[in-house]
Protein backbone atom coordinates (compact mmCIF):
# COMPACT_ATOMS: atom_id res chain seq x y z
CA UNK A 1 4.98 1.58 27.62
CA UNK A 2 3.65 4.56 25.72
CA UNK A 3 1.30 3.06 22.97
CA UNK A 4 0.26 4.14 19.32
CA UNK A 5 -2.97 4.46 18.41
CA UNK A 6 -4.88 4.40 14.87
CA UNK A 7 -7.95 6.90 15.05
CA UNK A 8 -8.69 7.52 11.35
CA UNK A 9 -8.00 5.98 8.15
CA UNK A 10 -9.03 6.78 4.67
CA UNK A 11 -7.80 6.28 1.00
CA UNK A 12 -9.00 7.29 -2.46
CA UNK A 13 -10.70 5.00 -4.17
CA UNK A 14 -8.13 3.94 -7.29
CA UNK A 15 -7.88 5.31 -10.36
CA UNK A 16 -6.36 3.34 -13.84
CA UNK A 17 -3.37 4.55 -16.00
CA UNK A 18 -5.15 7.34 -17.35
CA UNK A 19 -8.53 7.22 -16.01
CA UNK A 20 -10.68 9.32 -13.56
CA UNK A 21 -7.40 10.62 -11.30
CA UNK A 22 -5.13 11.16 -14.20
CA UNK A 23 -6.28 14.83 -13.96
CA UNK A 24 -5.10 15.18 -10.51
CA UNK A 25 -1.45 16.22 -9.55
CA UNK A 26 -0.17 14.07 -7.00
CA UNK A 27 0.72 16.84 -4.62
CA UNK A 28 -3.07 17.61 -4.76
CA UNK A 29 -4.18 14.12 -3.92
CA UNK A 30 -2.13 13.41 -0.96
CA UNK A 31 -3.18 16.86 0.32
CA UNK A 32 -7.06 16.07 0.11
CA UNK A 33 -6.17 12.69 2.32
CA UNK A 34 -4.29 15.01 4.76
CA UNK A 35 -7.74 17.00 5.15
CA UNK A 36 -9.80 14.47 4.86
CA UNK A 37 -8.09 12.54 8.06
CA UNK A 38 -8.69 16.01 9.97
CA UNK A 39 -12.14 16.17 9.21
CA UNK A 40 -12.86 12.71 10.37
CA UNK A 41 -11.38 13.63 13.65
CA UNK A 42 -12.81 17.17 14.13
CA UNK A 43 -9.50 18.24 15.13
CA UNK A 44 -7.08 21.31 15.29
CA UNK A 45 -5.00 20.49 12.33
CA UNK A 46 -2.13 22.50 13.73
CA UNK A 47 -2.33 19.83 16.43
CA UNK A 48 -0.50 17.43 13.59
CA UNK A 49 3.38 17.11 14.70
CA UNK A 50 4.47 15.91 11.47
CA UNK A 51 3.70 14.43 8.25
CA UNK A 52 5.34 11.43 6.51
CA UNK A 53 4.41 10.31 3.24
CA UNK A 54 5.61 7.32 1.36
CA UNK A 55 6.33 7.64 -2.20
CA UNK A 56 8.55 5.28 -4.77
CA UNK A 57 8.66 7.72 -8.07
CA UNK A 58 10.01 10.75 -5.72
CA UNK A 59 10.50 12.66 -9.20
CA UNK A 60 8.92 15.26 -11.17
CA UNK A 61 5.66 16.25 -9.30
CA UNK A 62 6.30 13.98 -6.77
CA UNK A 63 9.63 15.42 -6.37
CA UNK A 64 11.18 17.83 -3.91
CA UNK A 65 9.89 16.34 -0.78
CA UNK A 66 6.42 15.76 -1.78
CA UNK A 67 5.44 14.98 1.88
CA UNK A 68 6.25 18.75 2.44
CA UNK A 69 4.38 19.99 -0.65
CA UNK A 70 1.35 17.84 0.49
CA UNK A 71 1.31 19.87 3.35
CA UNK A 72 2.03 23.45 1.68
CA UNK A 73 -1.41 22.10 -0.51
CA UNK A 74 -3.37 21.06 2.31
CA UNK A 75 -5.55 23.10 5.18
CA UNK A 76 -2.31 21.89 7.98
CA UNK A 77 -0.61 25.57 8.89
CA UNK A 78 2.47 25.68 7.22
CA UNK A 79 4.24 24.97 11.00
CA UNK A 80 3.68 21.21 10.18
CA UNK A 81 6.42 19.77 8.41
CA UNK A 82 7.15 16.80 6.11
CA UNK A 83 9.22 14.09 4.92
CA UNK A 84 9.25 11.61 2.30
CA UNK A 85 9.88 7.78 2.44
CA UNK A 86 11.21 5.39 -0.07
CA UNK A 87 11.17 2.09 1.08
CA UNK A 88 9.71 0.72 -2.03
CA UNK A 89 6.20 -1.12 -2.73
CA UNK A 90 6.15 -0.48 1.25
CA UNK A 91 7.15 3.05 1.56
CA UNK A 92 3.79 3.94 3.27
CA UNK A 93 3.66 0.80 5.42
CA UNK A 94 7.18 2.44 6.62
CA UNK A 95 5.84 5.97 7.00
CA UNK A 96 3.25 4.07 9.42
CA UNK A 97 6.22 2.55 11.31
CA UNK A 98 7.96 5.28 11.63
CA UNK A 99 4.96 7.55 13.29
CA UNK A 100 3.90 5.15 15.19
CA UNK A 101 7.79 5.02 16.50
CA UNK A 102 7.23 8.73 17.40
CA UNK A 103 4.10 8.91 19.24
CA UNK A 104 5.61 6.14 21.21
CA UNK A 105 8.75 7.58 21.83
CA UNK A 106 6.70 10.52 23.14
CA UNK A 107 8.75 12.69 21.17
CA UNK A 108 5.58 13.23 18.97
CA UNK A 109 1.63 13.02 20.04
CA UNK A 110 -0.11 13.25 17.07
CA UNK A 111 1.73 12.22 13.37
CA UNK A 112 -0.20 11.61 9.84
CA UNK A 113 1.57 8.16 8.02
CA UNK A 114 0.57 9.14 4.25
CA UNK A 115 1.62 7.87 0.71
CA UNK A 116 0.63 8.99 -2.90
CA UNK A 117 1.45 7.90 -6.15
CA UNK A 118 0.48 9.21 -9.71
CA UNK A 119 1.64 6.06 -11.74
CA UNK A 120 -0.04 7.98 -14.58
CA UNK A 121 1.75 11.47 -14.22
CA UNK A 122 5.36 10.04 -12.94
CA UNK A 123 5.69 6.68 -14.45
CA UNK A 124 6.87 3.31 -12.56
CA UNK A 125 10.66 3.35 -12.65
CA UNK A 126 11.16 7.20 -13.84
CA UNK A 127 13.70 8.14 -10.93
CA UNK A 128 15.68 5.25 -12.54
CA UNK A 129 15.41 5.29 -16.28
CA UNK A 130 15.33 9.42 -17.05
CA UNK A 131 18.59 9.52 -14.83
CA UNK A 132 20.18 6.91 -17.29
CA UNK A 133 19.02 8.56 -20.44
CA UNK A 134 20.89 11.59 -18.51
CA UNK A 135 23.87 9.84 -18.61
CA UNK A 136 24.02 9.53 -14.75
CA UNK A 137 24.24 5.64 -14.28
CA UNK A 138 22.29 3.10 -12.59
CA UNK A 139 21.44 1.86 -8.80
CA UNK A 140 23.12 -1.17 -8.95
CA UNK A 141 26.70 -0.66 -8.39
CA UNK A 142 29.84 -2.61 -9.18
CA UNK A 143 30.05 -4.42 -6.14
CA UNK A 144 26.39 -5.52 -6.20
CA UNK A 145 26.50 -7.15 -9.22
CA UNK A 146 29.88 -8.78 -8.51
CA UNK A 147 27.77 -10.25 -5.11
CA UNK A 148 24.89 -10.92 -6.81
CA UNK A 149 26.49 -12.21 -10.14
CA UNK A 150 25.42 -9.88 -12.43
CA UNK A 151 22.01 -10.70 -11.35
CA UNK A 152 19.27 -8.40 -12.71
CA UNK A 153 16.88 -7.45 -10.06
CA UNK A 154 13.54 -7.35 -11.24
CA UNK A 155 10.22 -7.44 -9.81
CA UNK A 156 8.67 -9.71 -12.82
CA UNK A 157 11.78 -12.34 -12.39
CA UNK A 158 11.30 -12.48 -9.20
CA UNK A 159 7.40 -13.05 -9.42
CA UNK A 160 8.47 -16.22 -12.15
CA UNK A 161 11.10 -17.18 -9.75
CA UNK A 162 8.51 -17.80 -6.56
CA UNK A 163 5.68 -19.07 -8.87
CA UNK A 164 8.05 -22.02 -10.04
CA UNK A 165 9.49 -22.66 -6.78
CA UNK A 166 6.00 -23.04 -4.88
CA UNK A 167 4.79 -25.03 -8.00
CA UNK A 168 2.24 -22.58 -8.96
CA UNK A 169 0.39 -22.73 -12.18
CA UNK A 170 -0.57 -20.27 -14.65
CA UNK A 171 -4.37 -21.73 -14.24
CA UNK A 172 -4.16 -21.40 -10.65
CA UNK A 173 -2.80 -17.65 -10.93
CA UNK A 174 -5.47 -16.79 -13.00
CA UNK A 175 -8.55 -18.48 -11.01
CA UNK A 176 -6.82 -16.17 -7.86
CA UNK A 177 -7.10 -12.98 -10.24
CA UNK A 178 -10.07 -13.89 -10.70
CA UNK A 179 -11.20 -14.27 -6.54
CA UNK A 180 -9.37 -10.85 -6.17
CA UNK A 181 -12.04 -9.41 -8.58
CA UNK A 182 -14.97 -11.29 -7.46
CA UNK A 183 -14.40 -10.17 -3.37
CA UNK A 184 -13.39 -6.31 -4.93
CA UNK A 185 -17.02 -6.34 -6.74
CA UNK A 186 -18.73 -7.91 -4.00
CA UNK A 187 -17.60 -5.65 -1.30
CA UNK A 188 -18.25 -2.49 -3.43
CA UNK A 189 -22.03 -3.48 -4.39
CA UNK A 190 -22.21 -4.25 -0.64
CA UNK A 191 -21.10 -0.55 0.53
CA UNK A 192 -17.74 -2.22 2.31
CA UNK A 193 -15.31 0.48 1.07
CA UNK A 194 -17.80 3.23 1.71
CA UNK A 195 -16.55 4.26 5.05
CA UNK A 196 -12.52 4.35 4.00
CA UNK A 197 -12.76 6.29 0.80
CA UNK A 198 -12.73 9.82 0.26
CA UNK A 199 -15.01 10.94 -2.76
CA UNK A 200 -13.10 13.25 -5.16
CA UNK A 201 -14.53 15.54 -8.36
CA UNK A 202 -12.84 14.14 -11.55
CA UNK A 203 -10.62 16.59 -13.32
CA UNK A 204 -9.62 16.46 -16.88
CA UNK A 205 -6.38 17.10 -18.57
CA UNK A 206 -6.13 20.64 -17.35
CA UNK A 207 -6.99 20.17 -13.62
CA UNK A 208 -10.72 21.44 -14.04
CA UNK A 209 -13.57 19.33 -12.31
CA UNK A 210 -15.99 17.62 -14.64
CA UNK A 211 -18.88 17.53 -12.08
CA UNK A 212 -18.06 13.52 -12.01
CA UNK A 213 -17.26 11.88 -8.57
CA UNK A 214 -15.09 9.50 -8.33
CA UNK A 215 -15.57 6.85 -5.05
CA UNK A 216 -15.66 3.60 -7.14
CA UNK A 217 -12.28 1.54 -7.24
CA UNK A 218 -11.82 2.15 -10.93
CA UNK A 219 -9.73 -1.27 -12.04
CA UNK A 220 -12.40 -3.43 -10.51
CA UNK A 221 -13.82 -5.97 -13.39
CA UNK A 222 -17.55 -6.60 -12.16
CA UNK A 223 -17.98 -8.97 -15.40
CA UNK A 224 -13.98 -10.62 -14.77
CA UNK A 225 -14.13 -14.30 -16.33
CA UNK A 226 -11.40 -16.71 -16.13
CA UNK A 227 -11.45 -16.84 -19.73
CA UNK A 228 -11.08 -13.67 -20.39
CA UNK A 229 -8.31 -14.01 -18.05
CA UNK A 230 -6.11 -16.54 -19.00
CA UNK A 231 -6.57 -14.88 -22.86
CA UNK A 232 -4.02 -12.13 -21.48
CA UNK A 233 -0.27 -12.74 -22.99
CA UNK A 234 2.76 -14.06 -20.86
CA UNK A 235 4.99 -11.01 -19.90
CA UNK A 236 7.34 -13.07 -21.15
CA UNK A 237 8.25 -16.63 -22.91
CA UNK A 238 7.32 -20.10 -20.87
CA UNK A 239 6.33 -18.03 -17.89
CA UNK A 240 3.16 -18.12 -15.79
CA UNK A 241 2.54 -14.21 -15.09
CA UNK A 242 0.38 -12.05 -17.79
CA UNK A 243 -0.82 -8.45 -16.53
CA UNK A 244 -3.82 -10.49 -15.77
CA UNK A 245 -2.68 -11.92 -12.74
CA UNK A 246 -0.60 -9.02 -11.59
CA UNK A 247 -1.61 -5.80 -10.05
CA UNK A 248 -3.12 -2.86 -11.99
CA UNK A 249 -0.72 0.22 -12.30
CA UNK A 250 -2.77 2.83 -9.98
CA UNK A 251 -3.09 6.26 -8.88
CA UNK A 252 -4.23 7.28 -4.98
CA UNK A 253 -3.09 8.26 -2.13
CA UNK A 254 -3.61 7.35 1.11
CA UNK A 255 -3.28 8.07 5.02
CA UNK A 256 -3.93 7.13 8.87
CA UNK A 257 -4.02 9.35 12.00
CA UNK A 258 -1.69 7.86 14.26
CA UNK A 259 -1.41 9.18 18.32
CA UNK A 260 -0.45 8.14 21.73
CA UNK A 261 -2.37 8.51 24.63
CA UNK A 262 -1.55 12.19 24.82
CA UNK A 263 -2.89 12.15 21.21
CA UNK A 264 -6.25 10.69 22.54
CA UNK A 265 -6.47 13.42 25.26
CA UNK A 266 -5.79 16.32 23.02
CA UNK A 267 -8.18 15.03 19.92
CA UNK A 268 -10.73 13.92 22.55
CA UNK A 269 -10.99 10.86 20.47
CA UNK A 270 -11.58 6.92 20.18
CA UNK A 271 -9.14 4.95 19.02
CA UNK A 272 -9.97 2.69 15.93
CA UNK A 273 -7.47 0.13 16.76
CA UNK A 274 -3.67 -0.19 18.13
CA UNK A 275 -0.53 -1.31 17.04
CA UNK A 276 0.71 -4.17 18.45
CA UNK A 277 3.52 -5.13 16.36
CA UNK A 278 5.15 -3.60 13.48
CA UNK A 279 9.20 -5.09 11.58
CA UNK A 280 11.01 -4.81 8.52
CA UNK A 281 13.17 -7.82 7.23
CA UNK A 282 15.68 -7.85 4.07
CA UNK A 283 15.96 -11.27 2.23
CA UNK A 284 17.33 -12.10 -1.31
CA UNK A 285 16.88 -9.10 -3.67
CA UNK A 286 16.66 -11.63 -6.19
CA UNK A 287 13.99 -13.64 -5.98
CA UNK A 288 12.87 -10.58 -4.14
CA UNK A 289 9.23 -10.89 -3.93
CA UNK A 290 9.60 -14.04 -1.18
CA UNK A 291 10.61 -11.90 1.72
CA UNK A 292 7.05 -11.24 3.54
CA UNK A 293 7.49 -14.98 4.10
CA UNK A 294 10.00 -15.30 6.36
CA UNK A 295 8.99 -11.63 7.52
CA UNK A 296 5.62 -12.95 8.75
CA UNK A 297 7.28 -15.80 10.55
CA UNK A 298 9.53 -13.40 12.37
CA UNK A 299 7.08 -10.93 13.29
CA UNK A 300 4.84 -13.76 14.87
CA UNK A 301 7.79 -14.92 17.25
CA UNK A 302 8.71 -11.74 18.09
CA UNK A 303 4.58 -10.64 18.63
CA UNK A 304 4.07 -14.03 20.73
CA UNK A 305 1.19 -14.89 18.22
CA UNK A 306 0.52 -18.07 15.80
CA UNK A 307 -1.04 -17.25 12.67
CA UNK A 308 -4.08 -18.55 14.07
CA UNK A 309 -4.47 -16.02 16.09
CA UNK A 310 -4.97 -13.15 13.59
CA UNK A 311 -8.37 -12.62 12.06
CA UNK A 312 -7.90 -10.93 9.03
CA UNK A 313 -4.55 -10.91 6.62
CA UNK A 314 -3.68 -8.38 4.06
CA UNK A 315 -1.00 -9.51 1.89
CA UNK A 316 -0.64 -7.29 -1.30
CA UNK A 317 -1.12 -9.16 -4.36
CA UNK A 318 2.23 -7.74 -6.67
CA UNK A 319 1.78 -10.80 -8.02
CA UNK A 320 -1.10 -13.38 -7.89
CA UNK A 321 2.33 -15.91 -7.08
CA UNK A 322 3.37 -13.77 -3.50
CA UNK A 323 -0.01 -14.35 -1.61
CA UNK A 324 -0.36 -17.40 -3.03
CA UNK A 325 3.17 -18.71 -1.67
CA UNK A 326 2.33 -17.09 1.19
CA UNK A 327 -0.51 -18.81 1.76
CA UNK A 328 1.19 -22.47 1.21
CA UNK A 329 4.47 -21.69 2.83
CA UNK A 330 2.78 -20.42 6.68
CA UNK A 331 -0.51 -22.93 5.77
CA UNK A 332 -2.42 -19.64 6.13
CA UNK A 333 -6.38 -19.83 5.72
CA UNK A 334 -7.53 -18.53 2.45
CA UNK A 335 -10.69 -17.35 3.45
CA UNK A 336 -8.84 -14.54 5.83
CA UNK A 337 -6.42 -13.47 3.24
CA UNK A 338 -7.45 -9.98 1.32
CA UNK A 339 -11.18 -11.21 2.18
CA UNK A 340 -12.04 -7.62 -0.05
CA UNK A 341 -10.11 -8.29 -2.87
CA UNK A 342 -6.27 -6.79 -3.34
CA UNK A 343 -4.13 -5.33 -5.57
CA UNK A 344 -4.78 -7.33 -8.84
CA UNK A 345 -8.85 -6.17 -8.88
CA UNK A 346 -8.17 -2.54 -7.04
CA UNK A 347 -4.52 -1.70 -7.70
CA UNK A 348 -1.41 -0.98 -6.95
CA UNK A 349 -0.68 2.66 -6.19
CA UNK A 350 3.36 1.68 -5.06
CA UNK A 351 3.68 4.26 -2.22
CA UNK A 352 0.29 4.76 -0.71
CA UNK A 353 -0.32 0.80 -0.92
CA UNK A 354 1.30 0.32 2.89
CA UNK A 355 -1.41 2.72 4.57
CA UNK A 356 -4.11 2.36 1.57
CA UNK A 357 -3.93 -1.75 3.18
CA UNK A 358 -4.12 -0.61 6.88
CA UNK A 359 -7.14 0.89 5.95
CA UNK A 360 -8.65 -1.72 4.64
CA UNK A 361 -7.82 -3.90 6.87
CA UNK A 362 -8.56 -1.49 9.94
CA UNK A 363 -12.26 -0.92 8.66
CA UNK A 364 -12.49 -4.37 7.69
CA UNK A 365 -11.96 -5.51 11.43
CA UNK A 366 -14.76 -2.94 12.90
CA UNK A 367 -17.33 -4.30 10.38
CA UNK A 368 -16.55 -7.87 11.10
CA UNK A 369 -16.16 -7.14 15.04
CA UNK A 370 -12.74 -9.54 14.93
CA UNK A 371 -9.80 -8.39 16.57
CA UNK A 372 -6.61 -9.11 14.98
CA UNK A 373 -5.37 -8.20 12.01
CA UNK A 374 -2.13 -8.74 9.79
CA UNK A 375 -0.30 -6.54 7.18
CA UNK A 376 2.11 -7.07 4.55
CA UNK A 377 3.66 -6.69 1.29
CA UNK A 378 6.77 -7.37 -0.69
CA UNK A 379 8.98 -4.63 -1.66
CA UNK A 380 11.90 -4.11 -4.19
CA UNK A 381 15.48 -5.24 -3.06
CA UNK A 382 14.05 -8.04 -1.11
CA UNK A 383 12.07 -6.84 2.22
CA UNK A 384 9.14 -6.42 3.36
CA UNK A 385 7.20 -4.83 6.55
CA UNK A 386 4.85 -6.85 8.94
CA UNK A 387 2.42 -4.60 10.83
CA UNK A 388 -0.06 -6.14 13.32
CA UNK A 389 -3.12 -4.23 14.77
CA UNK A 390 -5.63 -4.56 17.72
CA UNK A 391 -9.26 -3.69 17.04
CA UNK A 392 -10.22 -1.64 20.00
């Protein structure tokens, strides 16, 4: 069988609400990962079959098929084409799926998997809430909420619901906030990310480049204390999650190379590593957040594999309570879970956080020499992808 290959990988490094990529339109920053991944290769870029880029907040700038625009904004002839993907927190995990799909199909040799997200420029939630203040309803239809009881799905219930059902503490989400900053600062003052992120000029409010560089994950806290931590307020009454322990609202983009063997021969290229599994699984929208539980136990059966097996996990940190439940529901080994820190210490950029993850882990497993690795995240309406790579 026809396999798919990863042969580059790269990511921004993040920016805050506001902060050193606020001056960036999104179109713009998916485009400069698009280049980047061709000049890591060396390759003909009109050797790219297609693009697909995840992205949740497809309004606005990111609107229109921002895939597409990406392109029109990057140095790929104008033959390529694009799409965009919505599937959520793992939209980009998806748009990895899906190429790597193609190139083993053989219907495609050579696809980018991209996502971007401006959480600064196009808010979380816009597509949702400017379409109600239009007067043109909301996603949850009638017969939803007579299936789900009026139940409101939300991302922050859902993160209470799984802390008090895995009898998780406030003091022990706030020591792993905490660990997520500590292994963020220690990898960056050890030159860790240095290989995955692309270094881009900071622009201001009106697009111009201050002479600043920006190749420092911006949301890291080098001096983090768990006092300073658990000082945060609840989100809401009697709960256990404070913006503390959840992940920082984010701008980047991100993007792999994915080929087949065909691929290989025409970029006269190495692979970096190979895909060996890769499933999506829908569970209670909800609770919502559980779902890369029962995700990662299917994937395993259907891969052959124990947990043991794999190396290195990357579970994305939403919520300090999903890779924690994670970790006590599959008796998972801390020390191999987001070894570099995750989301809460270097954010969560929605739709480039499936491939922005892949790279991590991808470069993570050629600087440790290991040889499996594990991907994946929760995503709204209760899924949640499972990717598994090779080293090679």
């Amino acid at each position: 069988m026809t396999q798919a290959y990863i042969v580059a990988a790269v990511r921004t490094a993040g920016g805050r609400r506001g902060g050193r990529l606020s001056g960036w339109h999104p179109v713009e920053l998916a485009a400069r990962v698009i280049d980047a991944l061709v000049d890591r290769t060396g390759m003909d870029p009109a050797l790219v079959d297609d693009v697909l880029m995840g992205c949740v907040s497809q309004v606005g700038e990111q609107s229109t098929n921002v895939a597409r625009n990406a392109v029109l904004a990057s140095r790929l002839p104008q033959s390529v084409p694009g799409t965009s993907i919505d599937r959520q927190c793992g939209s980009s995990q998806q748009a990895l799926h899906f190429a790597a799909q193609a190139v083993m199909s053989g219907t495609m040799d050579v696809v980018i998997a991209a996502g971007v997200e401006s959480m600064t420029r196009v808010p979380m939630g816009s597509p949702s809430t400017l379409a109600q203040k239009a007067g043109m309803g909301h996603y949850q239809s009638p017969e939803i909420c007579r299936r789900h009881g009026d139940a409101v799905f939300s991302q922050f219930t859902g993160a209470e619901m799984v802390a008090r059902k895995y009898g998780l503490s406030k003091d022990t989400l706030d020591r792993y906030a905490l660990q997520s900053h500590q292994r963020a600062a220690a990898a960056t003052q050890a030159g860790l990310f240095r290989d995955e992120i692309v270094p881009l000029p900071v622009r201001d409010a009106d697009g111009r480049d201050t002479g600043q560089l920006h190749e420092v994950d911006e949301g890291i806290r080098f001096d983090a204390s768990l006092e300073a931590i658990a000082q945060v307020k609840l989100l809401q009454e009697g709960g256990v999650i404070t913006a503390a322990n959840a992940s920082q609202i984010c701008d980047g983009a991100s993007g792999v190379l994915v080929v087949n063997e065909q691929g290989l021969r025409k970029l006269g290229v190495d692979p970096l590593a190979r895909i060996h599994h890769m499933s999506v699984l829908g569970h209670d929208p909800v609770i919502m957040l559980e779902a890369p539980i029962p995700a990662t136990q299917r994937a395993l059966h259907k891969a052959g594999m124990r947990l043991q097996d794999i190396d290195l996990y990357e579970v994305n940190e939403a919520f300090a309570s999903v890779p924690l439940a994670w970790l006590q529901a599959l008796d998972a080994d801390p020390e191999r879970m987001n070894a570099r820190g995750g989301a809460i210490a270097l954010g969560h950029p929605l739709g480039a956080s499936g491939t922005k993850l892949m790279t991590t882990l991808v470069h993570a497993l050629r600087q440790t020499g290991k040889r499996w690795g594990l991907q994946t995240m929760c995503e709204g309406g209760g899924m949640a992808n499972v990717t598994i790579v090779e080293r090679l």
